[in-house]
Protein backbone atom coordinates (compact mmCIF):
# COMPACT_ATOMS: atom_id res chain seq x y z
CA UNK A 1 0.00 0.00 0.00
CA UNK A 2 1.49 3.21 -1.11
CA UNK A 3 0.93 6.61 1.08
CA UNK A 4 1.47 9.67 -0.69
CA UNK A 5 0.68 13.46 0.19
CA UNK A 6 1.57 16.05 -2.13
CA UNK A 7 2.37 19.65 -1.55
CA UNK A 8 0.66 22.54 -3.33
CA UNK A 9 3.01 25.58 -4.07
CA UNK A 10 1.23 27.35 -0.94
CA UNK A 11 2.68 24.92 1.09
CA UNK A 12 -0.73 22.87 2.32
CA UNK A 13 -0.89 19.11 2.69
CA UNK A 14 -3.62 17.18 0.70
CA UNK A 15 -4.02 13.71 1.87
CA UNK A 16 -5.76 10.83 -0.59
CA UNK A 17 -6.58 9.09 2.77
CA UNK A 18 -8.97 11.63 4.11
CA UNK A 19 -8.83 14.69 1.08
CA UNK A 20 -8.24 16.97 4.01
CA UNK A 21 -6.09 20.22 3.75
CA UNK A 22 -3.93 21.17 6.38
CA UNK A 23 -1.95 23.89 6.59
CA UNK A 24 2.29 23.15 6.88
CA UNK A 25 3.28 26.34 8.82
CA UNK A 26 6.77 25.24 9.33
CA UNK A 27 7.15 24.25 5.65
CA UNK A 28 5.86 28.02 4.93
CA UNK A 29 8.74 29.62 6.88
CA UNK A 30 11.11 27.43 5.95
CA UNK A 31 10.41 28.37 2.66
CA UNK A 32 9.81 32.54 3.75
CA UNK A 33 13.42 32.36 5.26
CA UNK A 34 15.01 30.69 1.58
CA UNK A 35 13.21 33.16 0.00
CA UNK A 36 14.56 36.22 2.06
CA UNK A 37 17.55 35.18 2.23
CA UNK A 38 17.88 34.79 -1.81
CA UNK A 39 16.28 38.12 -2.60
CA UNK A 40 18.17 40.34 0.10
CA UNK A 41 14.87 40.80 2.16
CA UNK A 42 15.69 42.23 5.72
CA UNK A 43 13.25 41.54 8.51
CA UNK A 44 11.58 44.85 9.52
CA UNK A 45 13.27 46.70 12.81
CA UNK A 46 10.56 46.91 15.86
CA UNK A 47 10.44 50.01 16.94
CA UNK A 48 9.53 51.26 20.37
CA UNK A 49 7.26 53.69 19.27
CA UNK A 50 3.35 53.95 21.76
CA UNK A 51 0.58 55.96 20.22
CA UNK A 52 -0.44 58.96 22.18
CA UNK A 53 -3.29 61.23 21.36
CA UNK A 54 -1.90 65.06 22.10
CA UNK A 55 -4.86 67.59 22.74
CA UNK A 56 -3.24 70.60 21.47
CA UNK A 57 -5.21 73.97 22.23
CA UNK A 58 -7.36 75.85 19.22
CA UNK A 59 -5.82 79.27 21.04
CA UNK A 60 -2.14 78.23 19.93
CA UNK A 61 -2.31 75.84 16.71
CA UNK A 62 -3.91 75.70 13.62
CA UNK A 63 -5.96 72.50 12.91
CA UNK A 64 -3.12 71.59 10.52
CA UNK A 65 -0.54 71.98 12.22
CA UNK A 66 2.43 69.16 11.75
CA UNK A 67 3.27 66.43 14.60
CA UNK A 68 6.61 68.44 15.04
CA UNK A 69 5.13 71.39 15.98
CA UNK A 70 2.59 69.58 18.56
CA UNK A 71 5.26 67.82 20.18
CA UNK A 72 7.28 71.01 20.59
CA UNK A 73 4.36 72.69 22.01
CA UNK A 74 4.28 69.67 24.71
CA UNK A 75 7.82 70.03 25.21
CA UNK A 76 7.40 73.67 25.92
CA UNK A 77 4.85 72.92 28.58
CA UNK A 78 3.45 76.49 27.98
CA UNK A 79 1.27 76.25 25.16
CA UNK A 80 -1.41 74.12 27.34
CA UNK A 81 -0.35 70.75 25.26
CA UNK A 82 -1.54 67.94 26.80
CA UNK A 83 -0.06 63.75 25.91
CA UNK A 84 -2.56 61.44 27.43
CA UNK A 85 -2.63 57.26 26.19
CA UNK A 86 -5.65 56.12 24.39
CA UNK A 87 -7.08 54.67 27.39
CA UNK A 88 -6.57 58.11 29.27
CA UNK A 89 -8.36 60.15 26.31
CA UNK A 90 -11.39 57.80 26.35
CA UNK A 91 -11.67 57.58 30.12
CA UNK A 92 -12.02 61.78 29.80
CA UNK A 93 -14.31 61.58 26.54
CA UNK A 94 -16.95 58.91 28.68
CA UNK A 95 -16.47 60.94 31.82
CA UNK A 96 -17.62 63.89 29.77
CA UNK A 97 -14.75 66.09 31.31
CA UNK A 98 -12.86 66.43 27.41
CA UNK A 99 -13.28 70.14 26.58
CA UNK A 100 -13.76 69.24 22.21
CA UNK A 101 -14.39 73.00 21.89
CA UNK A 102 -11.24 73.99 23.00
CA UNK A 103 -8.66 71.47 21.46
CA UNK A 104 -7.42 69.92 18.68
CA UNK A 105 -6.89 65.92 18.72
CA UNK A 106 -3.99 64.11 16.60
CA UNK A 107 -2.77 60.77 17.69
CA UNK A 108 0.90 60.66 17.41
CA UNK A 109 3.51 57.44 17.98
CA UNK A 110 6.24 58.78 19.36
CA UNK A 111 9.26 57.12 21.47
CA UNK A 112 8.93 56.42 24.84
């Protein structure tokens, strides 16, 4: 009696014993890592960036102004910038104390 399972290029199993398809995810990055290292693909740097939302003040910036200018604004500490997490922002928007009338919002990843 002769087994036999063949591999499709996308690197799943058929079986003639049960026609099921299974996935080979160690075939598939064996064959990722060949191919990167053939064509000169570098794996991506993580970076250690966190999303902030900055509420920047109406009184000071324009509505367009760029991230640089926000952050420098925070940095200054005068301009009434504020850098609160995601979680922080939403905890002020459902505790209705967010002023929208007076502040901008842009969400920002910056390094910590």
């Amino acid at each position: 009696m002769t087994k036999a399972l063949f591999f499709d290029i996308d690197g799943t199993l058929v079986s003639f014993n049960t026609h099921r398809i299974e996935i080979n995810i160690e075939w598939l990055i064996t064959v990722w890592d060949y191919y990167r290292d053939l064509s000169g693909i570098k794996e991506p740097e993580q970076e250690n960036k966190t999303l902030y939302a900055f509420l920047y003040p109406v009184e000071h910036f324009e509505r367009n102004a760029t991230d640089s200018e926000i952050i420098s604004g925070w940095e200054d500490q005068e301009t009434g910038v504020k850098k609160l997490t995601p979680d922080e922002l939403a905890a002020q928007i459902n505790d209705e104390d967010f002023n929208d009338t007076n502040f901008w919002v842009r969400f920002i990843e910056t390094e910590d």
